[in-house]
Protein backbone atom coordinates (compact mmCIF):
# COMPACT_ATOMS: atom_id res chain seq x y z
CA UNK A 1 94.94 80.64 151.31
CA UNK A 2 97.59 82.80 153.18
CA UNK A 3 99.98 81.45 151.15
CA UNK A 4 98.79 81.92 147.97
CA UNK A 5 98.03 85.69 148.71
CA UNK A 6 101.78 85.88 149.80
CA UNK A 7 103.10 84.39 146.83
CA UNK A 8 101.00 86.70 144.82
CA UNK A 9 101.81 89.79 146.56
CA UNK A 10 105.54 88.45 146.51
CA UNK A 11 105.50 87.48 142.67
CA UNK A 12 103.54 91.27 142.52
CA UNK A 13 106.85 93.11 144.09
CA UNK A 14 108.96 90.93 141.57
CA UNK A 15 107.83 92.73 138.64
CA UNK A 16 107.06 96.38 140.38
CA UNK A 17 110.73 96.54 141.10
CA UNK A 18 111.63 95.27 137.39
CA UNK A 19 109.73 97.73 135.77
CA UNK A 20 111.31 100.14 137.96
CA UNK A 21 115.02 99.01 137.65
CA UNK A 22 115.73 102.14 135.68
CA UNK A 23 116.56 105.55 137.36
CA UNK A 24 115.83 108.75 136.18
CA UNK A 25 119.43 110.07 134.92
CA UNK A 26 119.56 106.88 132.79
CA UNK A 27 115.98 107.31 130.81
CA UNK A 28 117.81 111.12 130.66
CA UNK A 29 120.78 109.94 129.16
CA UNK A 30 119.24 108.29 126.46
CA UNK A 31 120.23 109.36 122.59
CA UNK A 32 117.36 110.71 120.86
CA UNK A 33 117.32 108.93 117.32
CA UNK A 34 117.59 111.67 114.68
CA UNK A 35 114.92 113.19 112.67
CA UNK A 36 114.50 111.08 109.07
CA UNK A 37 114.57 114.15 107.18
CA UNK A 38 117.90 114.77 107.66
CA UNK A 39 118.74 111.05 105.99
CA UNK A 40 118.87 111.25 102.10
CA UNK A 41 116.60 108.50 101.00
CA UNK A 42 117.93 106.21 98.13
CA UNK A 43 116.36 106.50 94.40
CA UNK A 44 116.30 103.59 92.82
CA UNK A 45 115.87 104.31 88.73
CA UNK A 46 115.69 102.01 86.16
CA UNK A 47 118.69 101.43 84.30
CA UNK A 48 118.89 103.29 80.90
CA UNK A 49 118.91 99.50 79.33
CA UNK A 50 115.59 98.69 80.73
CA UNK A 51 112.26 98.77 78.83
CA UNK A 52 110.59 101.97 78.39
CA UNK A 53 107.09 99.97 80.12
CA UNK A 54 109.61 99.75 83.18
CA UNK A 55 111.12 103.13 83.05
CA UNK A 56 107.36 104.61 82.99
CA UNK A 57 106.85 103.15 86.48
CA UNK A 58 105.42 99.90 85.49
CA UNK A 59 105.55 97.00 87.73
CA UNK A 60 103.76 94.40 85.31
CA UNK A 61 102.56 94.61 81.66
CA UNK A 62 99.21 93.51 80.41
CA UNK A 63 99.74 90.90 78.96
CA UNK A 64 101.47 88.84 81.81
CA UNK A 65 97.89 89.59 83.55
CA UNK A 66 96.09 88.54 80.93
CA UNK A 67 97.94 85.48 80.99
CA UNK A 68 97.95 84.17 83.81
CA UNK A 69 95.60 86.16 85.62
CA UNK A 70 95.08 83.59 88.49
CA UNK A 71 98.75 84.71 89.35
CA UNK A 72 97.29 88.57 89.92
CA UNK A 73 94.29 88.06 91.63
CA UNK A 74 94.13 90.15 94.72
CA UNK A 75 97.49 92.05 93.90
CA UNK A 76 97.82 95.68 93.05
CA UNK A 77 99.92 96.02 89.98
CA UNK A 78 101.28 99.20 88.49
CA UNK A 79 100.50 99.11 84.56
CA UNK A 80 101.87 101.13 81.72
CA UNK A 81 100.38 100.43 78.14
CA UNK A 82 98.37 102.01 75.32
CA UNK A 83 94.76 103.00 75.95
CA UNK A 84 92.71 100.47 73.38
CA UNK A 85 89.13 101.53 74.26
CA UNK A 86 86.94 103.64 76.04
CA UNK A 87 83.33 102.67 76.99
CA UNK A 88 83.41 105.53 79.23
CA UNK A 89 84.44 108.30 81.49
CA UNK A 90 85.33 105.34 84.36
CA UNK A 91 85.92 102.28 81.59
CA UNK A 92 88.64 101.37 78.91
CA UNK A 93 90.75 99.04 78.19
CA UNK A 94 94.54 98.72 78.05
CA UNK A 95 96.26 96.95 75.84
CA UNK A 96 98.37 94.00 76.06
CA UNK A 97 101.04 93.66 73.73
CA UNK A 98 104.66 91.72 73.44
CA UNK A 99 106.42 88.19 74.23
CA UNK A 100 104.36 87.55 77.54
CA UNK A 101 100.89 87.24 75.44
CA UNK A 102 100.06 83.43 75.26
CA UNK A 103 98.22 82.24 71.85
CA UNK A 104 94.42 82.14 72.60
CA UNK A 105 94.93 84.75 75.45
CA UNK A 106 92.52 88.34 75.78
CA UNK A 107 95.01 90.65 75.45
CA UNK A 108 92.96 93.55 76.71
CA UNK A 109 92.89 94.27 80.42
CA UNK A 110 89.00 95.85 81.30
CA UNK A 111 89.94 98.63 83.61
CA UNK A 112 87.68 100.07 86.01
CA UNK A 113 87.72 103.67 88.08
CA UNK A 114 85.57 103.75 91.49
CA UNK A 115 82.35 106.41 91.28
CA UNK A 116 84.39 107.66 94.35
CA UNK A 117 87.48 109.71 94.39
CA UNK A 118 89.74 112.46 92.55
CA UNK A 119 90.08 110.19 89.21
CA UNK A 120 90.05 112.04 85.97
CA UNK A 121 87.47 111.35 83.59
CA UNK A 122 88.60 108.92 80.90
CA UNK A 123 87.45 110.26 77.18
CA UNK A 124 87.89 110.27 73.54
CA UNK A 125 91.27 111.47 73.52
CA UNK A 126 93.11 108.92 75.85
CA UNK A 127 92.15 106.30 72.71
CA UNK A 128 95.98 105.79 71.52
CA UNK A 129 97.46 107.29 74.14
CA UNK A 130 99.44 105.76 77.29
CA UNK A 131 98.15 105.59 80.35
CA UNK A 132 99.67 104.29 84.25
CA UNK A 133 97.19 102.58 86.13
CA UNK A 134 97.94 101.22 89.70
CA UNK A 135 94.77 98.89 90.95
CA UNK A 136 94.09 95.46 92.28
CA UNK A 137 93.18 93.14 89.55
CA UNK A 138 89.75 90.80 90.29
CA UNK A 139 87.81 88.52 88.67
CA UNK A 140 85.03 89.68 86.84
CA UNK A 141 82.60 88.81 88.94
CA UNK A 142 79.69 91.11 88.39
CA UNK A 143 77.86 91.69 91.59
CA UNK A 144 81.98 91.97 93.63
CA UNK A 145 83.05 94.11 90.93
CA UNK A 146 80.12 96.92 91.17
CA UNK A 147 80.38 96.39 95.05
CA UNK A 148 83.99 97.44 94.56
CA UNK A 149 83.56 100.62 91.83
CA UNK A 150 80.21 101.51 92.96
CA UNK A 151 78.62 101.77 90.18
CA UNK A 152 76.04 99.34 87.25
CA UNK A 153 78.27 97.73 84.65
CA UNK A 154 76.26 97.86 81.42
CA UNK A 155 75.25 94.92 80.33
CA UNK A 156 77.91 95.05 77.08
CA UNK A 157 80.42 95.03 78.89
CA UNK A 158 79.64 92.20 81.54
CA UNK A 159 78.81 89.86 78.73
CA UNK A 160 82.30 90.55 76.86
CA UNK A 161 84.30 90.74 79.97
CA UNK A 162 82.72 87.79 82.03
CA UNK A 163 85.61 84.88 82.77
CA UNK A 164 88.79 87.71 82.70
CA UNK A 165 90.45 90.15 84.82
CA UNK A 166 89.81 93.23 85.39
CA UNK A 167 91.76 95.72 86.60
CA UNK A 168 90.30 97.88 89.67
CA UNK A 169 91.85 101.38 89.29
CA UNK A 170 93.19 103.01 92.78
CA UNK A 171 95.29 106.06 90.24
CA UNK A 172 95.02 106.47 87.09
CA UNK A 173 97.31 109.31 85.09
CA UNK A 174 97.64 110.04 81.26
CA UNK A 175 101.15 109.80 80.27
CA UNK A 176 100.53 111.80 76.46
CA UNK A 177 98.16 112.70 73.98
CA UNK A 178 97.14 110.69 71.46
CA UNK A 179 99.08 109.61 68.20
């Protein structure tokens, strides 16, 4: 038992005297890293080639969610696209358009705003008009969904959405007035 309480008290010494292995003029002496604001940060900007989807800030389009939407589900996605419908001040649709749409596919992506937060109320005049929407896309799974916005889907658009994405918002911004 002796023993054991030596080696322990032995093994204890070991690591005092490692933690301590540094004096006080060397912690001094160390360089202090340099504030970050004083480094210029890189921008990164599209090329002037690239698409005007990608230019706008756009990470995906619509119609690569619509898709494949299995590929999406659970990422946030930036999207940039036309403004199809509105069923509301916190519902609309964007709309998918170009190469990526698959024959058969929706090409509408339901988009949803939480009851909670700064968003801006989606109306009338966004119809036409392009919007940037950053969100995690989910499948429209009714009772997960309203969990999620906080807030009753009407029953319209459960029944025509049911089976697709849908697009929860986390920003939302208008990009220009209607055509």
């Amino acid at each position: 038992m002796r023993k054991r309480a030596a080696i322990f008290f032995m093994g204890f010494i070991v690591l005092v005297s490692f933690g301590a292995g540094c004096v006080a003029t060397e912690r001094e002496a160390t360089v202090q890293p340099t504030p970050a604001s004083t480094m210029t940060p890189l921008k990164t900007q599209p090329s002037p080639s690239a698409p005007e989807w990608l230019a706008a800030g756009a990470t995906n389009r619509v119609a690569e969610i619509t898709d494949a939407p299995n590929a999406f589900l659970g990422k946030t996605v930036t999207v940039v696209a036309e403004v199809d419908d509105v069923y509301g001040p916190r519902a609309f649709t964007l709309e998918g358009e170009g190469p990526a749409l698959a024959k058969g596919a929706r090409k509408d992506l339901l988009t949803l705003v939480p009851k909670v937060g700064g968003f801006p109320d989606v109306d009338a005049q966004w119809k036409d008009g392009k919007a940037r929407v950053t969100g995690v896309v989910q499948p429209m799974v009714v009772k997960d969904v309203e969990r999620e916005i906080g807030w009753e889907l009407p029953a319209s658009l459960k029944s025509k959405f049911m089976g697709s994405p849908v697009l929860i918002a986390r920003s939302v911004k208008r990009l220009n007035q209607s055509k």
